[in-house]
N, C-alpha and C. Protein backbone atom coordinates (compact mmCIF):
# COMPACT_ATOMS: atom_id res chain seq x y z
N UNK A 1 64.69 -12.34 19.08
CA UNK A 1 66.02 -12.53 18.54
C UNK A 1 67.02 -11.85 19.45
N UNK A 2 68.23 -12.64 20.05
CA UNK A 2 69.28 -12.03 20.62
C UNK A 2 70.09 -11.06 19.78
N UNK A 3 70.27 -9.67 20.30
CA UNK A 3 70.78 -9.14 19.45
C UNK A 3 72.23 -8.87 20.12
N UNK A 4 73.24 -9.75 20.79
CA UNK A 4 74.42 -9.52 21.39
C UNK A 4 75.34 -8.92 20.47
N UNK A 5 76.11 -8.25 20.83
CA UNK A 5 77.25 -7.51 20.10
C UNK A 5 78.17 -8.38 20.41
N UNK A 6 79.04 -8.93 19.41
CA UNK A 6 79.98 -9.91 19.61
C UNK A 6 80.86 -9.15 18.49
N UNK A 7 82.10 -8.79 19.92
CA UNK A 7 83.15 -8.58 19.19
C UNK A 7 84.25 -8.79 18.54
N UNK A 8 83.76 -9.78 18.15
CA UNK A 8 84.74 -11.02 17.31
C UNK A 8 84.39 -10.54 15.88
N UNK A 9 83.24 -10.24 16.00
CA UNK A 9 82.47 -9.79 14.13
C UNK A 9 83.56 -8.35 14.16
N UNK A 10 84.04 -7.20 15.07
CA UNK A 10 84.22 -6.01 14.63
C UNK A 10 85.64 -6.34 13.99
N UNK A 11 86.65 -7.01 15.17
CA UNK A 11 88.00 -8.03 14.69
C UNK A 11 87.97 -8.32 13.23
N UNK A 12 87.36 -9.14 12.82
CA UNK A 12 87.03 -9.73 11.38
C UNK A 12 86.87 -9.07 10.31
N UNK A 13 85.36 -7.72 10.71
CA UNK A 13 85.93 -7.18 9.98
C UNK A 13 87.27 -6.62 9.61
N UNK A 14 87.71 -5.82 11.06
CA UNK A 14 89.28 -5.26 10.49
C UNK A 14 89.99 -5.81 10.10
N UNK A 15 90.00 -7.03 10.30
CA UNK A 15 90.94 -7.90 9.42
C UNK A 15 90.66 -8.20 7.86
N UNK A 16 89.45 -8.21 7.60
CA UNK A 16 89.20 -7.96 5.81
C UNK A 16 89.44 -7.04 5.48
N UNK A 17 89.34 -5.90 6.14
CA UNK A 17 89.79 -4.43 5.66
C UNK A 17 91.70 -4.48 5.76
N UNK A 18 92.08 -5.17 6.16
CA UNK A 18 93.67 -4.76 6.34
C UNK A 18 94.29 -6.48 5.09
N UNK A 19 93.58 -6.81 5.05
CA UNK A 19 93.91 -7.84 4.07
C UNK A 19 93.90 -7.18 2.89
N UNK A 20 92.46 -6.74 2.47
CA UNK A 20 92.42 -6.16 1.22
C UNK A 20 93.13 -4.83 1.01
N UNK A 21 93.65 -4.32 2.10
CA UNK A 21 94.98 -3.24 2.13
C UNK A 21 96.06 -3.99 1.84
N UNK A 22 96.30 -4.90 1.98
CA UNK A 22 97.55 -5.69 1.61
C UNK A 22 97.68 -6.33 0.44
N UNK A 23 96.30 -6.97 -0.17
CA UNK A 23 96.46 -7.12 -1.35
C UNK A 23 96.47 -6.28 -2.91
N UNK A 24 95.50 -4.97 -2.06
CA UNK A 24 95.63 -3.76 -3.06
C UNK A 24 97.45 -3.46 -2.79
N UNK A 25 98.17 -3.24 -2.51
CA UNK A 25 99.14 -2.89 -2.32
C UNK A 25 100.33 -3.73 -3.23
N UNK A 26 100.01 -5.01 -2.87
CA UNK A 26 100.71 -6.00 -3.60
C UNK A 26 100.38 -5.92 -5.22
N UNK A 27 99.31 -5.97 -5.34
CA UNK A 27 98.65 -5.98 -6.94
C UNK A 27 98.59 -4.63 -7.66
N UNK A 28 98.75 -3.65 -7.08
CA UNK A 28 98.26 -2.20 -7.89
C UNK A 28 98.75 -1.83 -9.07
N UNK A 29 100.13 -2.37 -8.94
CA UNK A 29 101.01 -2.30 -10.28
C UNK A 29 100.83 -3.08 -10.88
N UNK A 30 100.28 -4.17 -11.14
CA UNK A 30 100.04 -5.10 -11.78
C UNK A 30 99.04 -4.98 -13.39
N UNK A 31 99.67 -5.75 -13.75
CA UNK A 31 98.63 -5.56 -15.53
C UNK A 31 97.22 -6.98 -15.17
N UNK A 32 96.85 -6.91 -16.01
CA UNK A 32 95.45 -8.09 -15.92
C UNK A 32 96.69 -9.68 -15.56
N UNK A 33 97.10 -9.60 -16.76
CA UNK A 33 97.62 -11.15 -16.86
C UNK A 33 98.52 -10.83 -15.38
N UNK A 34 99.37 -10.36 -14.83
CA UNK A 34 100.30 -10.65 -13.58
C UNK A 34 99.11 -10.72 -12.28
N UNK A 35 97.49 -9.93 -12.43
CA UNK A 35 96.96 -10.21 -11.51
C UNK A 35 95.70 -11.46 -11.57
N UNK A 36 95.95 -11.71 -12.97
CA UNK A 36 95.05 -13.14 -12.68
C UNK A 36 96.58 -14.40 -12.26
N UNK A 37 97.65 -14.19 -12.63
CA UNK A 37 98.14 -15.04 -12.14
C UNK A 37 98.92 -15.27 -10.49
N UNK A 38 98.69 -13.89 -10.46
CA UNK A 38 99.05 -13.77 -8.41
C UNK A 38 97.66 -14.41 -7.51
N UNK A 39 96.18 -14.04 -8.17
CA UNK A 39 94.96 -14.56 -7.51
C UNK A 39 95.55 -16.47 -7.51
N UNK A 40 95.47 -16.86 -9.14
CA UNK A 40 96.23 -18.16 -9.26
C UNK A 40 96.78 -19.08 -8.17
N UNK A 41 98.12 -18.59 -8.17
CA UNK A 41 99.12 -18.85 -7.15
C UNK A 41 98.45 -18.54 -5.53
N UNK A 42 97.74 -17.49 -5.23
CA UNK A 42 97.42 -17.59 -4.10
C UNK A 42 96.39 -18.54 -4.01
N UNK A 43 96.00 -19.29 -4.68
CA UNK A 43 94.36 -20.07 -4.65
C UNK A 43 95.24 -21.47 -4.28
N UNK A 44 96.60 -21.44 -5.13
CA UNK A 44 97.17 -22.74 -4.68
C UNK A 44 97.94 -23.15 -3.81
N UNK A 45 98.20 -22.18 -2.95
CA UNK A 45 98.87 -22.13 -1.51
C UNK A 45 97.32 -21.91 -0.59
N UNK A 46 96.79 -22.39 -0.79
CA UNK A 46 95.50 -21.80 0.33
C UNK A 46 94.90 -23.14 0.54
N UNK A 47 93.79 -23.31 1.20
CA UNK A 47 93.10 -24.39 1.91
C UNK A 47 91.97 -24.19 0.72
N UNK A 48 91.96 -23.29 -0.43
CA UNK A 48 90.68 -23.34 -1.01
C UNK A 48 91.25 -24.19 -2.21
N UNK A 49 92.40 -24.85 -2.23
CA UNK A 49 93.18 -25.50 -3.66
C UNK A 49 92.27 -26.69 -3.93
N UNK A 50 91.93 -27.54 -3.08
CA UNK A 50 90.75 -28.49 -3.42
C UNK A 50 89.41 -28.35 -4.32
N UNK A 51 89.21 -27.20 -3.59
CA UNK A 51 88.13 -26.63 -4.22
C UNK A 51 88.06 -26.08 -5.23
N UNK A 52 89.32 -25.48 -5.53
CA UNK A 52 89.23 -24.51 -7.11
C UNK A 52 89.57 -25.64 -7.99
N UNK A 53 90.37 -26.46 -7.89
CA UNK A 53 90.71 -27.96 -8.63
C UNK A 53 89.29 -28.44 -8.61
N UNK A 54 88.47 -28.64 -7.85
CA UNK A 54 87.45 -29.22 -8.66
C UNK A 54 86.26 -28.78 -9.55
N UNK A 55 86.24 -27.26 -9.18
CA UNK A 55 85.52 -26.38 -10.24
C UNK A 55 86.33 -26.26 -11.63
N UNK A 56 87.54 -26.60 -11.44
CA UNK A 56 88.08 -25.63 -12.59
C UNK A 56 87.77 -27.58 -13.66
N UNK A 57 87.53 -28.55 -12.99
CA UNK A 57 87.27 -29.63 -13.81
C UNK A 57 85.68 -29.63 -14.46
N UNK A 58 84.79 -28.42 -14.10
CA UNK A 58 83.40 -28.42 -14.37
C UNK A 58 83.24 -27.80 -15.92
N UNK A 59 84.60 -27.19 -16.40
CA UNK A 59 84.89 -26.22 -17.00
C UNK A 59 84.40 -26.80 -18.95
């Protein structure tokens, strides 16, 4: 097995780590209902809106 260090994986991570700094930040004040409806809204500005539209029809 090649075990290359590709530093594209270390990038990525830091970038999930500085995302979820940004979304803890945005949400912290938030009650349940304002943070299920910010996840919401972000699901429907995103490339995953197809997808949650068709799970949410499995319902």
């Amino acid at each position: 097995m090649n075990m290359k260090n590709d530093d594209r994986s270390f990038s990525s991570l830091n970038n999930k780590y500085l995302i979820e700094e940004l979304i803890y930040n945005e949400t912290k004040e938030m009650n349940n209902y304002q943070l299920l409806e910010y996840f919401k809204k972000s699901v429907e500005e995103s490339s995953l809106k197809d997808w949650w539209n068709s799970i949410k029809k499995l319902d």
